[in-house]
C-alpha atoms as a PDB file:
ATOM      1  CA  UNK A   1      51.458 -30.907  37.359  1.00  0.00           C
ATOM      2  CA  UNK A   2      47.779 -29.803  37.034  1.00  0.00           C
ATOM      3  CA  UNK A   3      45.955 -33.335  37.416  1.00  0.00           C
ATOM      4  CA  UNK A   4      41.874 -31.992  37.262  1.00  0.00           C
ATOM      5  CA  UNK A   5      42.560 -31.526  33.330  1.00  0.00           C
ATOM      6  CA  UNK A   6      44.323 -34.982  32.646  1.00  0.00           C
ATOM      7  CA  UNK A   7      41.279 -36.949  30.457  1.00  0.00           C
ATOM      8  CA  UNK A   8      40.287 -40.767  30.974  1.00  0.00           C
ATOM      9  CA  UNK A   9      39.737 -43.690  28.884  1.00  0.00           C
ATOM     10  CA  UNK A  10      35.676 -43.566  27.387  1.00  0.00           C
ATOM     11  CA  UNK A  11      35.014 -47.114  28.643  1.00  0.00           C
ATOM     12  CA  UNK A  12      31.540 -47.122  26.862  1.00  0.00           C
ATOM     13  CA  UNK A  13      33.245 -46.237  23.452  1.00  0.00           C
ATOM     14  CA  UNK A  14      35.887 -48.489  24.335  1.00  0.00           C
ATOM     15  CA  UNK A  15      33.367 -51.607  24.353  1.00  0.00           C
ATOM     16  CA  UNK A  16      31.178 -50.444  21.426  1.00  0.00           C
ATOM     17  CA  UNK A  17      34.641 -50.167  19.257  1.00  0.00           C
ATOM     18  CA  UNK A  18      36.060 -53.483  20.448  1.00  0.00           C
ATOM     19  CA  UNK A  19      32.241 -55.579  19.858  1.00  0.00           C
ATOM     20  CA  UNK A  20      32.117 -54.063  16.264  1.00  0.00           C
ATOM     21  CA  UNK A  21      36.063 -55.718  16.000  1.00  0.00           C
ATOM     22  CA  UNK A  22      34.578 -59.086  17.159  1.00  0.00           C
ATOM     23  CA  UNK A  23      31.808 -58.766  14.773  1.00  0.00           C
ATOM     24  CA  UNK A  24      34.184 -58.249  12.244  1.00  0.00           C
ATOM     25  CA  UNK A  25      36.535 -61.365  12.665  1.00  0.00           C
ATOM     26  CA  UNK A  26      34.089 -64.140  12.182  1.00  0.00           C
ATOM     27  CA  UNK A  27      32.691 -62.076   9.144  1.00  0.00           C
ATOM     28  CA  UNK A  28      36.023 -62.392   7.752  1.00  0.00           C
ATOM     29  CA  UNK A  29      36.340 -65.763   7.838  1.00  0.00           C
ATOM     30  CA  UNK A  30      33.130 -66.397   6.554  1.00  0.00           C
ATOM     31  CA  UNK A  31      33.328 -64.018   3.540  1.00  0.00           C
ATOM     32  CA  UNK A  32      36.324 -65.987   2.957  1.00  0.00           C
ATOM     33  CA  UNK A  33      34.979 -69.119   2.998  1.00  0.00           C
ATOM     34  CA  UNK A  34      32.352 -67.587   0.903  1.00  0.00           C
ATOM     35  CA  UNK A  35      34.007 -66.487  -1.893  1.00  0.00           C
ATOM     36  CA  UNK A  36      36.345 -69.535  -2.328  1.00  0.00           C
ATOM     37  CA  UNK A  37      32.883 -72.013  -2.323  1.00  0.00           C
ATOM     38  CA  UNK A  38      31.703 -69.348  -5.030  1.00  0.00           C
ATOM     39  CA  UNK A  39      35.058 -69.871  -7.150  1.00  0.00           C
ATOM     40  CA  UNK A  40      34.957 -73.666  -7.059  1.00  0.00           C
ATOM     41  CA  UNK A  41      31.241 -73.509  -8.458  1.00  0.00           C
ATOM     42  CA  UNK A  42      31.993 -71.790 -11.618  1.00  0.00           C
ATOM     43  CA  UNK A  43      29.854 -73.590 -13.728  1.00  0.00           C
ATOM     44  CA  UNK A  44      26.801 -74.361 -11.141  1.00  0.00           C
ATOM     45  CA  UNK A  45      24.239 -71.618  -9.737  1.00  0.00           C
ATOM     46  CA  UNK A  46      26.115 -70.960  -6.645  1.00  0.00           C
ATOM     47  CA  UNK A  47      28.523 -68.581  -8.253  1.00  0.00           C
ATOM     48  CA  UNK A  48      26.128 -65.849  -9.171  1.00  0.00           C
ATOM     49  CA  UNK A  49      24.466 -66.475  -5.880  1.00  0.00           C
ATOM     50  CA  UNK A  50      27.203 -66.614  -3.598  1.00  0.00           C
ATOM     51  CA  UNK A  51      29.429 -64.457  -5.055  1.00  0.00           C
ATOM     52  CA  UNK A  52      27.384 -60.748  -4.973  1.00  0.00           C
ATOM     53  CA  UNK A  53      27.267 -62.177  -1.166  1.00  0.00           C
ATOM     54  CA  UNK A  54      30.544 -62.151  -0.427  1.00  0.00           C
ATOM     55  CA  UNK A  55      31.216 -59.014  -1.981  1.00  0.00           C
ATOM     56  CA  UNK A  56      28.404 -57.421  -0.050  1.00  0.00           C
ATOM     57  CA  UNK A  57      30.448 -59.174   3.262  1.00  0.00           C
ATOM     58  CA  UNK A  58      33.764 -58.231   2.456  1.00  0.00           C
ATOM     59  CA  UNK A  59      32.522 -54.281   2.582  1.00  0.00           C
ATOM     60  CA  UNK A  60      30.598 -55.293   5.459  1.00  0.00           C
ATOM     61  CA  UNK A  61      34.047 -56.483   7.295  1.00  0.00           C
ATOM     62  CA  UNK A  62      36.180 -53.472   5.855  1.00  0.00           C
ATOM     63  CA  UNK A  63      33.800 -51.368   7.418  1.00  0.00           C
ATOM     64  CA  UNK A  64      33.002 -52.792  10.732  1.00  0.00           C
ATOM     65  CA  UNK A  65      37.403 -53.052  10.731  1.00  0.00           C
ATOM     66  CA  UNK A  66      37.274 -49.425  10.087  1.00  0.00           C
ATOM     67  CA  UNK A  67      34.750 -48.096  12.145  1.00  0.00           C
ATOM     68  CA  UNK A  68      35.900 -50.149  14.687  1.00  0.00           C
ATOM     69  CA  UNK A  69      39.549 -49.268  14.511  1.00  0.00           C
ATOM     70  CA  UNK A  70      38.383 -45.745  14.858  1.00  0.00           C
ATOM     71  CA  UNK A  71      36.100 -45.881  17.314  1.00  0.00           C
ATOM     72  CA  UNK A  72      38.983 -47.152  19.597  1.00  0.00           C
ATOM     73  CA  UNK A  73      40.990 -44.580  18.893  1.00  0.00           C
ATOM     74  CA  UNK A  74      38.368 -41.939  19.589  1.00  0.00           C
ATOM     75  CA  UNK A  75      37.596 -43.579  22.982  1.00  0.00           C
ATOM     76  CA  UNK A  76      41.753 -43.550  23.472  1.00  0.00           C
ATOM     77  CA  UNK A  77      42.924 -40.198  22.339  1.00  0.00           C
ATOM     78  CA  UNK A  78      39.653 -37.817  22.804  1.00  0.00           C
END
């Protein structure tokens, strides 16, 4: 078996996918949170203010999920 073409781990890739993962968990919660504080204030200001936050969070965390997922997988496989 040829061994000089076998291909390694990216270790630097490996990192940058698995920080934007921990970014991405407490985000979660807190979007979370976020959104049910916004639901309990329906008839208050926080609900118009808190609300267009979490949304803007939540595609924050699907991304960073994402791009983090595949940035794993790129360090993995490529």
């Amino acid at each position: 078996m040829d061994e000089t073409n076998q291909k390694f781990t990216d270790k630097k890739l490996l990192v940058k996918g698995l920080k934007m993962l921990g970014l991405a968990l407490p985000l979660l919660v807190l979007t979370t949170y976020i959104f049910t504080v916004a639901f309990l204030n329906k008839e208050k200001i926080p609900l118009y203010i808190l609300l267009p936050l979490g949304i803007i969070g939540m595609a924050a965390t699907i991304y960073l999920l994402f791009g983090g997922i595949k940035t794993i997988l790129k360090a993995v496989f490529d």
